[in-house]
ModelCIF file with pLDDT and N, C-alpha, C, O atoms, coordinates in Angstrom:
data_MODEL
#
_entry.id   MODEL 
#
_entity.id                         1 
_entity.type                       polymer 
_entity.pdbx_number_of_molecules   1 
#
_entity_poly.entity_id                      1 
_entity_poly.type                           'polypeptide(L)' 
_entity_poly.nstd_linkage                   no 
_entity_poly.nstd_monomer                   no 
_entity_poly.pdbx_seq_one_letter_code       
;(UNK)(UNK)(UNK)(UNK)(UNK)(UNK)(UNK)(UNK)(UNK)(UNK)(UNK)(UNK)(UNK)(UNK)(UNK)(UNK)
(UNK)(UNK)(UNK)(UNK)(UNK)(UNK)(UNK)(UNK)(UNK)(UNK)(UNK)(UNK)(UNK)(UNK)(UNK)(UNK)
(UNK)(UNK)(UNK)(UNK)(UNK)(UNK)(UNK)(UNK)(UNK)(UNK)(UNK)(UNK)(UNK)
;
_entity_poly.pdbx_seq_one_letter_code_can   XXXXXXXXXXXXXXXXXXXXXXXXXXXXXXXXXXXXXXXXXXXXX 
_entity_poly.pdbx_strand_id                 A 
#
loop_
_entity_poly_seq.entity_id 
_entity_poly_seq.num 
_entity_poly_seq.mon_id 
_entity_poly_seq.hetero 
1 1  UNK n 
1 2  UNK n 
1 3  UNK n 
1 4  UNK n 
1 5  UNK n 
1 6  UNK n 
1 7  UNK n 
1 8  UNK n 
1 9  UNK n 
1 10 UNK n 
1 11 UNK n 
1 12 UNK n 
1 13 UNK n 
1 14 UNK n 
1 15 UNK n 
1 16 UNK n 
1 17 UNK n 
1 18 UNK n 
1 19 UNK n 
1 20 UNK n 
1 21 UNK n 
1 22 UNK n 
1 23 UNK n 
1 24 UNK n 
1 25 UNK n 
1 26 UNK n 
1 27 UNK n 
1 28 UNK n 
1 29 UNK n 
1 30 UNK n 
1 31 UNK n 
1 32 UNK n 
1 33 UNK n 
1 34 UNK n 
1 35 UNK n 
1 36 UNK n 
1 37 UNK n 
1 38 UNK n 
1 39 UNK n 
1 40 UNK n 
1 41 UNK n 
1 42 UNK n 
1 43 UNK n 
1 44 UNK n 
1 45 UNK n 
#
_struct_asym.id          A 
_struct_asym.entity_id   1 
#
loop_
_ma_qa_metric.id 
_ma_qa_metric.mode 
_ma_qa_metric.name 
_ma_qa_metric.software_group_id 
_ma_qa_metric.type 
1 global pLDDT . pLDDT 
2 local  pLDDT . pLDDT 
#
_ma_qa_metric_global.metric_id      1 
_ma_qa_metric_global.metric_value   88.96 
_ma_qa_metric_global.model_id       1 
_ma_qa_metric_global.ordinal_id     1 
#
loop_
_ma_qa_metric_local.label_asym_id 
_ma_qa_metric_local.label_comp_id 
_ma_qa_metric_local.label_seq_id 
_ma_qa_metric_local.metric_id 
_ma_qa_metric_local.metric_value 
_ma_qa_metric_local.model_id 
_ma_qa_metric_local.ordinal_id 
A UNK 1  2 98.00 1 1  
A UNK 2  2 98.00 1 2  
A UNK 3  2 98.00 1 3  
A UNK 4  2 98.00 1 4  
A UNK 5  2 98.00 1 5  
A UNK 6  2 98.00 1 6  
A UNK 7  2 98.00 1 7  
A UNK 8  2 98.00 1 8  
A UNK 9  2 97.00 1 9  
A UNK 10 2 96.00 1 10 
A UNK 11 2 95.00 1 11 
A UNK 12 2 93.00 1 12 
A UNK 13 2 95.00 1 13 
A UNK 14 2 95.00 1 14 
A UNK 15 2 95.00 1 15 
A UNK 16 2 95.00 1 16 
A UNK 17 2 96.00 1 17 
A UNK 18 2 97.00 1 18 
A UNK 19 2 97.00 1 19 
A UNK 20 2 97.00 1 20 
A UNK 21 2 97.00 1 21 
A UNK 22 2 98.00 1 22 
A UNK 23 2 97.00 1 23 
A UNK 24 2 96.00 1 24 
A UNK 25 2 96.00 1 25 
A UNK 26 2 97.00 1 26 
A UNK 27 2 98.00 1 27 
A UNK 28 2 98.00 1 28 
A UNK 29 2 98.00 1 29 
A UNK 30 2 95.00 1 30 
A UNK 31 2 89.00 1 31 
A UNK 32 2 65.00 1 32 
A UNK 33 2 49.00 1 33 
A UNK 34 2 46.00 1 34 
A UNK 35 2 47.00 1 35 
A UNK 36 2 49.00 1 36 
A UNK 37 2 57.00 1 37 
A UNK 38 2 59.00 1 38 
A UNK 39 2 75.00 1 39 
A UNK 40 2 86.00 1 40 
A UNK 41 2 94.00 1 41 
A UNK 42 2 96.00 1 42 
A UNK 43 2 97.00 1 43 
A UNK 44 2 96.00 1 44 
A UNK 45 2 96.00 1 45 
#
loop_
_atom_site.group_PDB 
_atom_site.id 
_atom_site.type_symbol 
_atom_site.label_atom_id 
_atom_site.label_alt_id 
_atom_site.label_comp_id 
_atom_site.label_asym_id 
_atom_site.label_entity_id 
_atom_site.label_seq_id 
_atom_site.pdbx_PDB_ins_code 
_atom_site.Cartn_x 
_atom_site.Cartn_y 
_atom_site.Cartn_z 
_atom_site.occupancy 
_atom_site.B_iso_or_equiv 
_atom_site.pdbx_formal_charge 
_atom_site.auth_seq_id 
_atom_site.auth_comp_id 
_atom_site.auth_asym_id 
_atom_site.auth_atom_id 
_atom_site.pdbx_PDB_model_num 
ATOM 1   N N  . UNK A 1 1  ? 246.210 137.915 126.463 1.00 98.00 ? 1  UNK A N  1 
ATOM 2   C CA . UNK A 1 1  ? 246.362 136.526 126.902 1.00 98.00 ? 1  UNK A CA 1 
ATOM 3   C C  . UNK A 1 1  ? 245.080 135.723 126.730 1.00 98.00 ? 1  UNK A C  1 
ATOM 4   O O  . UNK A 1 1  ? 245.180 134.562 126.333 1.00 98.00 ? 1  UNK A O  1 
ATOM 5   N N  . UNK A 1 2  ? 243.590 136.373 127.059 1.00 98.00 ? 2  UNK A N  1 
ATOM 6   C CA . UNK A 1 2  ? 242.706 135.650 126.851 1.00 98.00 ? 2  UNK A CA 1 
ATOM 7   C C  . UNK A 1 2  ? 242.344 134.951 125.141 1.00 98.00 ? 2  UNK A C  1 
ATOM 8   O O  . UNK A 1 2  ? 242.900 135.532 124.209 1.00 98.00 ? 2  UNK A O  1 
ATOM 9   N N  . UNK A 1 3  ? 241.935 134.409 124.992 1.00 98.00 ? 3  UNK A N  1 
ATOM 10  C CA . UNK A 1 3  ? 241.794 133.795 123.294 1.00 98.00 ? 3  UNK A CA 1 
ATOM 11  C C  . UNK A 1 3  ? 241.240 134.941 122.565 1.00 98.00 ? 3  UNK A C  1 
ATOM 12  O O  . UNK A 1 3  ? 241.731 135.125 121.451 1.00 98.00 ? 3  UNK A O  1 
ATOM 13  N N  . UNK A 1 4  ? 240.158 135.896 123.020 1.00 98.00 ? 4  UNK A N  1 
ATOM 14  C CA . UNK A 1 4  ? 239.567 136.414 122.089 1.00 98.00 ? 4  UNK A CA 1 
ATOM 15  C C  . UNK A 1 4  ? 239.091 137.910 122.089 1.00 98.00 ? 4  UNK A C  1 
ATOM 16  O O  . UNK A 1 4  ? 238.139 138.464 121.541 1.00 98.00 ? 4  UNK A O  1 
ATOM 17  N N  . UNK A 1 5  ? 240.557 138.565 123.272 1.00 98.00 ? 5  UNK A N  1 
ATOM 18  C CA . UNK A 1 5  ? 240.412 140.281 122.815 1.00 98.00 ? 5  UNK A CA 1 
ATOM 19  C C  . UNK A 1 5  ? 241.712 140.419 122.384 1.00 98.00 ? 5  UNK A C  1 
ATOM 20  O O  . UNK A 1 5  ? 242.525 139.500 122.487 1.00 98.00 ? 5  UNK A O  1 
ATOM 21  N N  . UNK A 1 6  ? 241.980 141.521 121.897 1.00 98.00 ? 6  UNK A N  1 
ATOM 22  C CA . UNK A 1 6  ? 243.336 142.261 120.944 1.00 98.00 ? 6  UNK A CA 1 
ATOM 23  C C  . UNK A 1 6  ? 242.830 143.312 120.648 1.00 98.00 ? 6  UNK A C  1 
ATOM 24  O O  . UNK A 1 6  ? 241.924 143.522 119.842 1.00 98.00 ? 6  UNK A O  1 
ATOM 25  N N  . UNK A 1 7  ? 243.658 144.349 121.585 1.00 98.00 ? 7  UNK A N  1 
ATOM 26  C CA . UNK A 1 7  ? 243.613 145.897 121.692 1.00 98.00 ? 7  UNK A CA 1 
ATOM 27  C C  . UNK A 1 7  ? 244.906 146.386 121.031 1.00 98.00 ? 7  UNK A C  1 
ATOM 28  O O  . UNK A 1 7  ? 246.053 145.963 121.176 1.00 98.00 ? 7  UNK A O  1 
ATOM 29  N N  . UNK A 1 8  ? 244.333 147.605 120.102 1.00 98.00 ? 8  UNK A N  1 
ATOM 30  C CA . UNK A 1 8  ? 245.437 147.784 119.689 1.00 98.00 ? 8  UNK A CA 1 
ATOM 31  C C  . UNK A 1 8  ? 245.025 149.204 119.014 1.00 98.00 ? 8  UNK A C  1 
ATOM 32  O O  . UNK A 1 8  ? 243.820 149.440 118.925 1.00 98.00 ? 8  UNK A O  1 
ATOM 33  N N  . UNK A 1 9  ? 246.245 150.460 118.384 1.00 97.00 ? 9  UNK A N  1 
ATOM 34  C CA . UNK A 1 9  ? 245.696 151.640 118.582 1.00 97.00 ? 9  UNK A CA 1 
ATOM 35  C C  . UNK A 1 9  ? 246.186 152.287 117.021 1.00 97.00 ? 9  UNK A C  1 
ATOM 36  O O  . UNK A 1 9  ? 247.121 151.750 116.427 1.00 97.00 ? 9  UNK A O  1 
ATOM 37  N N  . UNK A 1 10 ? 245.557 153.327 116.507 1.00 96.00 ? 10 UNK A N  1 
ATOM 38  C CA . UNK A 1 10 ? 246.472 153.557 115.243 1.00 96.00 ? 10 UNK A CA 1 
ATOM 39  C C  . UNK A 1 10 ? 246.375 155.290 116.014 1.00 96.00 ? 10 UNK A C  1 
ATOM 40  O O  . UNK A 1 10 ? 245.490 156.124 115.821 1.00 96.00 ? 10 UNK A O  1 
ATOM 41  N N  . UNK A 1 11 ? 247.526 155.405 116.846 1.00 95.00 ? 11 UNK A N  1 
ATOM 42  C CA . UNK A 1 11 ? 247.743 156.830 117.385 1.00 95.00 ? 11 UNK A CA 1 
ATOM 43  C C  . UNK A 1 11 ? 247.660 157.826 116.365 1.00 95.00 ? 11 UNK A C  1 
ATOM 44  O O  . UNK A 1 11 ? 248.122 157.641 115.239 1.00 95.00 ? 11 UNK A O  1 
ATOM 45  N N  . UNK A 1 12 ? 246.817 159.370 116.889 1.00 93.00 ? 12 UNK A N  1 
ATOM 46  C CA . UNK A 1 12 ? 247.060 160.208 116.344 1.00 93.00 ? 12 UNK A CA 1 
ATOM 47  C C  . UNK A 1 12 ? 245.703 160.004 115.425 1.00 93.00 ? 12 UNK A C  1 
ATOM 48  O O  . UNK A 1 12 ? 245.198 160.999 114.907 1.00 93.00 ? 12 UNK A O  1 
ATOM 49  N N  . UNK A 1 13 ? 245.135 158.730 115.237 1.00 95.00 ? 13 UNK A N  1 
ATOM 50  C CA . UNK A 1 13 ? 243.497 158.625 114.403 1.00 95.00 ? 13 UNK A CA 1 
ATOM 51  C C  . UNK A 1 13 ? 242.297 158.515 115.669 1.00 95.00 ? 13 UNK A C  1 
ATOM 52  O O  . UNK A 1 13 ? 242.040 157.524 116.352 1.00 95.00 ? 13 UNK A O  1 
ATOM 53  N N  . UNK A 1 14 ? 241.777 159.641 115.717 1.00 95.00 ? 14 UNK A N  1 
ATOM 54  C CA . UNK A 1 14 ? 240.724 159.018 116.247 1.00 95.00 ? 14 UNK A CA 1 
ATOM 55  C C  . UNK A 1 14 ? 239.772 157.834 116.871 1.00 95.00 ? 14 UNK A C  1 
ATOM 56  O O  . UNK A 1 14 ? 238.749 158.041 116.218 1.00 95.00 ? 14 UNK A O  1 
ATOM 57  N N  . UNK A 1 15 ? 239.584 157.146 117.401 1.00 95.00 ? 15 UNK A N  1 
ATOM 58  C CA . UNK A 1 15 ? 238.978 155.729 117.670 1.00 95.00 ? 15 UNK A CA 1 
ATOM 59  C C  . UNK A 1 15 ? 237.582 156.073 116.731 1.00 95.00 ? 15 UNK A C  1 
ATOM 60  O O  . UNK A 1 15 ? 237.278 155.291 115.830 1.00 95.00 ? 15 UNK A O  1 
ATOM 61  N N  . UNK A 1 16 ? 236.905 157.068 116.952 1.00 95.00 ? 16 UNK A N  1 
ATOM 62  C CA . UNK A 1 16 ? 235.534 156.999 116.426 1.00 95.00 ? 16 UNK A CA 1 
ATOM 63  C C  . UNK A 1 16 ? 235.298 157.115 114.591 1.00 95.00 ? 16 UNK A C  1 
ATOM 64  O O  . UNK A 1 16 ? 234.398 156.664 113.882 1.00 95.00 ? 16 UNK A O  1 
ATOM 65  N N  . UNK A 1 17 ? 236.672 158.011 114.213 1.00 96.00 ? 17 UNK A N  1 
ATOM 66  C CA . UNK A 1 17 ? 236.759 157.785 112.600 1.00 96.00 ? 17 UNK A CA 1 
ATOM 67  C C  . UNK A 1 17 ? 236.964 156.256 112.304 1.00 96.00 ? 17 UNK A C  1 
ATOM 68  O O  . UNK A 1 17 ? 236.295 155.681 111.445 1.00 96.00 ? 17 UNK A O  1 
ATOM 69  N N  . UNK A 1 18 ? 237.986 155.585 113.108 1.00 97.00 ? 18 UNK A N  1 
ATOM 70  C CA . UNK A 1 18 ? 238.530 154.172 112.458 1.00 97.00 ? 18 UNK A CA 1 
ATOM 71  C C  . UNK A 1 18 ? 236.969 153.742 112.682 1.00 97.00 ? 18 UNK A C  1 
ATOM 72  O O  . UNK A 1 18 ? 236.221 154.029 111.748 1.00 97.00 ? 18 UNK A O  1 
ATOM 73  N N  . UNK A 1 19 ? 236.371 153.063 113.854 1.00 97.00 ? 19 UNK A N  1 
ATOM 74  C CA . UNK A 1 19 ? 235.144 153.126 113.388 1.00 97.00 ? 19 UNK A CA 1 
ATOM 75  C C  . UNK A 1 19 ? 234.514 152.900 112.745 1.00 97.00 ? 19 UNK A C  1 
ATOM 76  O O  . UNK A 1 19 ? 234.073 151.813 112.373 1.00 97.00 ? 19 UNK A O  1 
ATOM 77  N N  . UNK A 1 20 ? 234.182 154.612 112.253 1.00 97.00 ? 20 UNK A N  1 
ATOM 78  C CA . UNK A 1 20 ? 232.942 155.226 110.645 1.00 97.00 ? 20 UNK A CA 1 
ATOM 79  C C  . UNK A 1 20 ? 233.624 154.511 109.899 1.00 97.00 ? 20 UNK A C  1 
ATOM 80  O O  . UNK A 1 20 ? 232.832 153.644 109.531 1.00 97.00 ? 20 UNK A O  1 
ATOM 81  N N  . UNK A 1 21 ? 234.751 154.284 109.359 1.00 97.00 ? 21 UNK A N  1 
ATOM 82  C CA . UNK A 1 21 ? 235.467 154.345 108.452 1.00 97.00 ? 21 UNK A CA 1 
ATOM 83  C C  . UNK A 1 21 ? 235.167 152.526 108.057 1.00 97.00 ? 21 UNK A C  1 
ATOM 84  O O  . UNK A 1 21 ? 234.563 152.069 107.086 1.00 97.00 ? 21 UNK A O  1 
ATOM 85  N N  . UNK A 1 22 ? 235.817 151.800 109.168 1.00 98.00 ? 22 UNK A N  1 
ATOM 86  C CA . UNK A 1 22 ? 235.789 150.300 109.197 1.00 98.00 ? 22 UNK A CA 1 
ATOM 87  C C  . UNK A 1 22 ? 233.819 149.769 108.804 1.00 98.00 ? 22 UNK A C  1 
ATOM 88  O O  . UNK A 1 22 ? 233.457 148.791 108.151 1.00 98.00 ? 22 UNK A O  1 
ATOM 89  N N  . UNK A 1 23 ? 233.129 150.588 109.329 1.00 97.00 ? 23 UNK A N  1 
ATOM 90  C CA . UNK A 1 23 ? 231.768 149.958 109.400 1.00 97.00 ? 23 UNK A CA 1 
ATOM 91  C C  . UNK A 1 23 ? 231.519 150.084 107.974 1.00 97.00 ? 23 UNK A C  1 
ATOM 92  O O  . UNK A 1 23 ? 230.620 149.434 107.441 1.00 97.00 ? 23 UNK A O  1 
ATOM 93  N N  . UNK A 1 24 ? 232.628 151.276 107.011 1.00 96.00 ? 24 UNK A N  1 
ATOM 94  C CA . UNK A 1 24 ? 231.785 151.334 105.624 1.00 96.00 ? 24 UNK A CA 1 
ATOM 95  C C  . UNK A 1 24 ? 232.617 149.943 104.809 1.00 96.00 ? 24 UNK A C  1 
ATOM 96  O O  . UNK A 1 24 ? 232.798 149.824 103.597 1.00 96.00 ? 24 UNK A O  1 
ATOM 97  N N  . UNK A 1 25 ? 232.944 149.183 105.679 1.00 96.00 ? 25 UNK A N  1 
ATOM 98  C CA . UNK A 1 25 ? 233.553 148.045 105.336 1.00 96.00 ? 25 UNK A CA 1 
ATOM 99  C C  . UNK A 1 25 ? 233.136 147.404 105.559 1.00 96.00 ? 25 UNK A C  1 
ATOM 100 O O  . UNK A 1 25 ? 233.630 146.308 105.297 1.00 96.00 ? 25 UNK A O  1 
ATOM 101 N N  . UNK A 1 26 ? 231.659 147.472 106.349 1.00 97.00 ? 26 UNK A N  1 
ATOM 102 C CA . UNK A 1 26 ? 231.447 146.325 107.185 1.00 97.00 ? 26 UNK A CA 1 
ATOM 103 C C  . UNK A 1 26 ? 232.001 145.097 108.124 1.00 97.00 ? 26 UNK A C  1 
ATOM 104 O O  . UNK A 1 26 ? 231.676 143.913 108.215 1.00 97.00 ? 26 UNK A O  1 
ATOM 105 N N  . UNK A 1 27 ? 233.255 146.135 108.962 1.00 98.00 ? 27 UNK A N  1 
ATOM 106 C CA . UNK A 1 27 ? 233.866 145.963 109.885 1.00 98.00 ? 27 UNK A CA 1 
ATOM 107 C C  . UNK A 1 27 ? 233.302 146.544 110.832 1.00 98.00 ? 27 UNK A C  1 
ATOM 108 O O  . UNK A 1 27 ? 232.914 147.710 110.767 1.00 98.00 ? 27 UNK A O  1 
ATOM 109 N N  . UNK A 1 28 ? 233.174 145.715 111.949 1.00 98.00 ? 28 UNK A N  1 
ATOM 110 C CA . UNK A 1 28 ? 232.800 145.550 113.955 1.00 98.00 ? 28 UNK A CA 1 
ATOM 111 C C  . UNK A 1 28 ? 233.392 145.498 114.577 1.00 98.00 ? 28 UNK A C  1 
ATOM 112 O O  . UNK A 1 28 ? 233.673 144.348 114.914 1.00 98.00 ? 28 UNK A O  1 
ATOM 113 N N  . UNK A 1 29 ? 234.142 146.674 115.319 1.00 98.00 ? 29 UNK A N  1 
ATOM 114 C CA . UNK A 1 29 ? 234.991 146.923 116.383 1.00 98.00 ? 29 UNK A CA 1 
ATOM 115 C C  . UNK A 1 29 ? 234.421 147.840 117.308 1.00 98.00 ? 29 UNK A C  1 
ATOM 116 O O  . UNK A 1 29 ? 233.627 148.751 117.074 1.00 98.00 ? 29 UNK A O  1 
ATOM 117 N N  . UNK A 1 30 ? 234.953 147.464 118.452 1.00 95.00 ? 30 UNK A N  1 
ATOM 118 C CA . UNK A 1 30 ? 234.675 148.832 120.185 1.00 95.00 ? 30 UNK A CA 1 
ATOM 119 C C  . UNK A 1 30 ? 236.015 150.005 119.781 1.00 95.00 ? 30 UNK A C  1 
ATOM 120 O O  . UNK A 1 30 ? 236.972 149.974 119.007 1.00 95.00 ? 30 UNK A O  1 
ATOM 121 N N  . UNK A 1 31 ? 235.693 150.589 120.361 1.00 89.00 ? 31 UNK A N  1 
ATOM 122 C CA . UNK A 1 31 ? 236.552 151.762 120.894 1.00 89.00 ? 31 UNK A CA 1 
ATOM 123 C C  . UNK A 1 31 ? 236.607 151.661 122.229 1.00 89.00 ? 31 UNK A C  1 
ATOM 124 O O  . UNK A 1 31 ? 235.984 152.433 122.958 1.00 89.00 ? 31 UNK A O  1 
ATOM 125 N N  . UNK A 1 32 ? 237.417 150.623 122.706 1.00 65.00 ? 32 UNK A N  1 
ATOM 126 C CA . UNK A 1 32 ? 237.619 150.022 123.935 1.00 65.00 ? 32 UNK A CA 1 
ATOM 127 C C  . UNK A 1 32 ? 236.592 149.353 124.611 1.00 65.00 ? 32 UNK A C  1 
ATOM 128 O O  . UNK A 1 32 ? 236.261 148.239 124.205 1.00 65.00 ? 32 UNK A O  1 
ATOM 129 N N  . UNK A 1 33 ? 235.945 149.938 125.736 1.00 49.00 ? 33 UNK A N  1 
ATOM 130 C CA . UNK A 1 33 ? 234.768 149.052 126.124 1.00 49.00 ? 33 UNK A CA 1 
ATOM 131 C C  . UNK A 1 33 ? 233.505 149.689 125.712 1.00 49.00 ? 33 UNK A C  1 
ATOM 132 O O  . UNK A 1 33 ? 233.218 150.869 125.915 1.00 49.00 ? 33 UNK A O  1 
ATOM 133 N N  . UNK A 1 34 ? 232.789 148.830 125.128 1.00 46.00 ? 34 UNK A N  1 
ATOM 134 C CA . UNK A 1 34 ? 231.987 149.335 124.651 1.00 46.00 ? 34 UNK A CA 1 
ATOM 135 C C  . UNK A 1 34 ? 230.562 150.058 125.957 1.00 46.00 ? 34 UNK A C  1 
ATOM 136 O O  . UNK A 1 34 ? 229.641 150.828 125.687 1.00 46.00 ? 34 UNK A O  1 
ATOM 137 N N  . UNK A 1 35 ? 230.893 149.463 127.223 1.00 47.00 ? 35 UNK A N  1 
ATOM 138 C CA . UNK A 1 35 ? 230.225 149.850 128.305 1.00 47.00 ? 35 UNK A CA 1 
ATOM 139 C C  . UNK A 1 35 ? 230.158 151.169 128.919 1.00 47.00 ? 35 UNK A C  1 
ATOM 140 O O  . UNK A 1 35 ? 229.545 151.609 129.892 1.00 47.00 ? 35 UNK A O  1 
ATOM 141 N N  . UNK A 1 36 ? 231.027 151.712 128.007 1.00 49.00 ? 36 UNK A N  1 
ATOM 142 C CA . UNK A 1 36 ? 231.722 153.522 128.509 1.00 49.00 ? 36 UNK A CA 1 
ATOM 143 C C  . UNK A 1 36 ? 232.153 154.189 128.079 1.00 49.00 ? 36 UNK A C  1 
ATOM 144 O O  . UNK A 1 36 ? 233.246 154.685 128.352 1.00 49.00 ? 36 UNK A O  1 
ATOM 145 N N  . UNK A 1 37 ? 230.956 154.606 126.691 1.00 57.00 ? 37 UNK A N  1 
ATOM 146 C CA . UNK A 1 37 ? 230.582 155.059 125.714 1.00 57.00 ? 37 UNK A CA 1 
ATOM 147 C C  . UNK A 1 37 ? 230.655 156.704 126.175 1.00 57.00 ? 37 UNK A C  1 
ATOM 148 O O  . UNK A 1 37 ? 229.981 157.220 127.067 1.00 57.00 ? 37 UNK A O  1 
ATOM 149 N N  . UNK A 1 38 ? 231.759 157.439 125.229 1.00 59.00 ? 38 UNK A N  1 
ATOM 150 C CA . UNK A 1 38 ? 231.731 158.945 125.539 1.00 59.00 ? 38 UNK A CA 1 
ATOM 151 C C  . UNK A 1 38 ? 232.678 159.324 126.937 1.00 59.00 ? 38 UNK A C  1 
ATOM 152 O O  . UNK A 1 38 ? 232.674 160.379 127.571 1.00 59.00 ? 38 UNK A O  1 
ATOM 153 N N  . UNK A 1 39 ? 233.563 157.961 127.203 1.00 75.00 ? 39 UNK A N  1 
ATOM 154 C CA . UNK A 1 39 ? 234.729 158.539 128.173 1.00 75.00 ? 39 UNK A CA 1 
ATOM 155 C C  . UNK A 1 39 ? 235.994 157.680 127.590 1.00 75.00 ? 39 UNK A C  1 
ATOM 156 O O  . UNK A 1 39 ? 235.834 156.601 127.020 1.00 75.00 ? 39 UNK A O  1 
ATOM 157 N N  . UNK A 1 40 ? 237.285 158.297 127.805 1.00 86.00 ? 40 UNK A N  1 
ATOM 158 C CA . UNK A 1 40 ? 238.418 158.077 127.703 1.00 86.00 ? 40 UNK A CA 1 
ATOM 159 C C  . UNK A 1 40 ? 238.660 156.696 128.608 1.00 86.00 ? 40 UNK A C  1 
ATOM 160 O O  . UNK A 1 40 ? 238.151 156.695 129.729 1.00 86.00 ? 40 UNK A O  1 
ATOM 161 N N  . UNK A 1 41 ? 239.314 155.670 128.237 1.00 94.00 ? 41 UNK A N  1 
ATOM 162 C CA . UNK A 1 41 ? 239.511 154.811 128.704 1.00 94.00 ? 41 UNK A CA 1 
ATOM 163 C C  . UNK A 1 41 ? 240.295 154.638 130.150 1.00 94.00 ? 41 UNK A C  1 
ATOM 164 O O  . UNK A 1 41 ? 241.516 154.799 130.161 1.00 94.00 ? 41 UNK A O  1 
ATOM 165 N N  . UNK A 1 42 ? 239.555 154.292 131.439 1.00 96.00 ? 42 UNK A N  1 
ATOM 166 C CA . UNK A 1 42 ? 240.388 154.394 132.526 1.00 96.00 ? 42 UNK A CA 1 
ATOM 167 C C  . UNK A 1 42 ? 241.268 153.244 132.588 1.00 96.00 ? 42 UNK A C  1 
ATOM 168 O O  . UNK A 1 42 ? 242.198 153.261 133.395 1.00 96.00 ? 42 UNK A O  1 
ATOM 169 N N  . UNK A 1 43 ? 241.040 152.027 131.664 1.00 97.00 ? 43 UNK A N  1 
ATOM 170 C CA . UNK A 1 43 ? 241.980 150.568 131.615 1.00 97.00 ? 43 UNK A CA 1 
ATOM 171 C C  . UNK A 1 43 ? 243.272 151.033 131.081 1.00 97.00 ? 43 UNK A C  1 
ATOM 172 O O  . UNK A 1 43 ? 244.337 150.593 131.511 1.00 97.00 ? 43 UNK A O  1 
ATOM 173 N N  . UNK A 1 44 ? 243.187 151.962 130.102 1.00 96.00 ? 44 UNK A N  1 
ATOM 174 C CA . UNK A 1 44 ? 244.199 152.168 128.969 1.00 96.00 ? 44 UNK A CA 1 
ATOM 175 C C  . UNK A 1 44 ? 245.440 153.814 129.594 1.00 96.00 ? 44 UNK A C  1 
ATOM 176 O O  . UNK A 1 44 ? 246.602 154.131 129.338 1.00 96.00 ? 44 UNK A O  1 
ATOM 177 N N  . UNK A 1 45 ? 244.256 154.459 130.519 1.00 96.00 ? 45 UNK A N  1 
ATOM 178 C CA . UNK A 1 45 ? 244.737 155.307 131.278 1.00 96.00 ? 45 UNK A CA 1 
ATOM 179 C C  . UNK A 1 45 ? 246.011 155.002 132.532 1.00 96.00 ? 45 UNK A C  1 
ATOM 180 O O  . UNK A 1 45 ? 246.419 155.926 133.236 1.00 96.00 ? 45 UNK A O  1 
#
């Protein structure tokens, strides 16, 4: 609802490959919040 997040998941891929993968694109994305780095998401939980 806010203007400028959009979460969204490609199940079954990793968050941290899409990532590697996007940055060799020079694509910038979180793997959710970027504040809680190295845990499973408790928002998404």
């Amino acid at each position: 609802e806010a203007p400028h997040i959009v979460c969204c998941a490609l199940p079954g891929i990793p968050s941290q490959n899409t990532i590697n993968i996007l940055q060799e694109h020079d694509v910038y994305v979180s793997a959710g919040s970027a504040c809680s780095k190295g845990h499973r998401s408790h928002v998404l939980e």
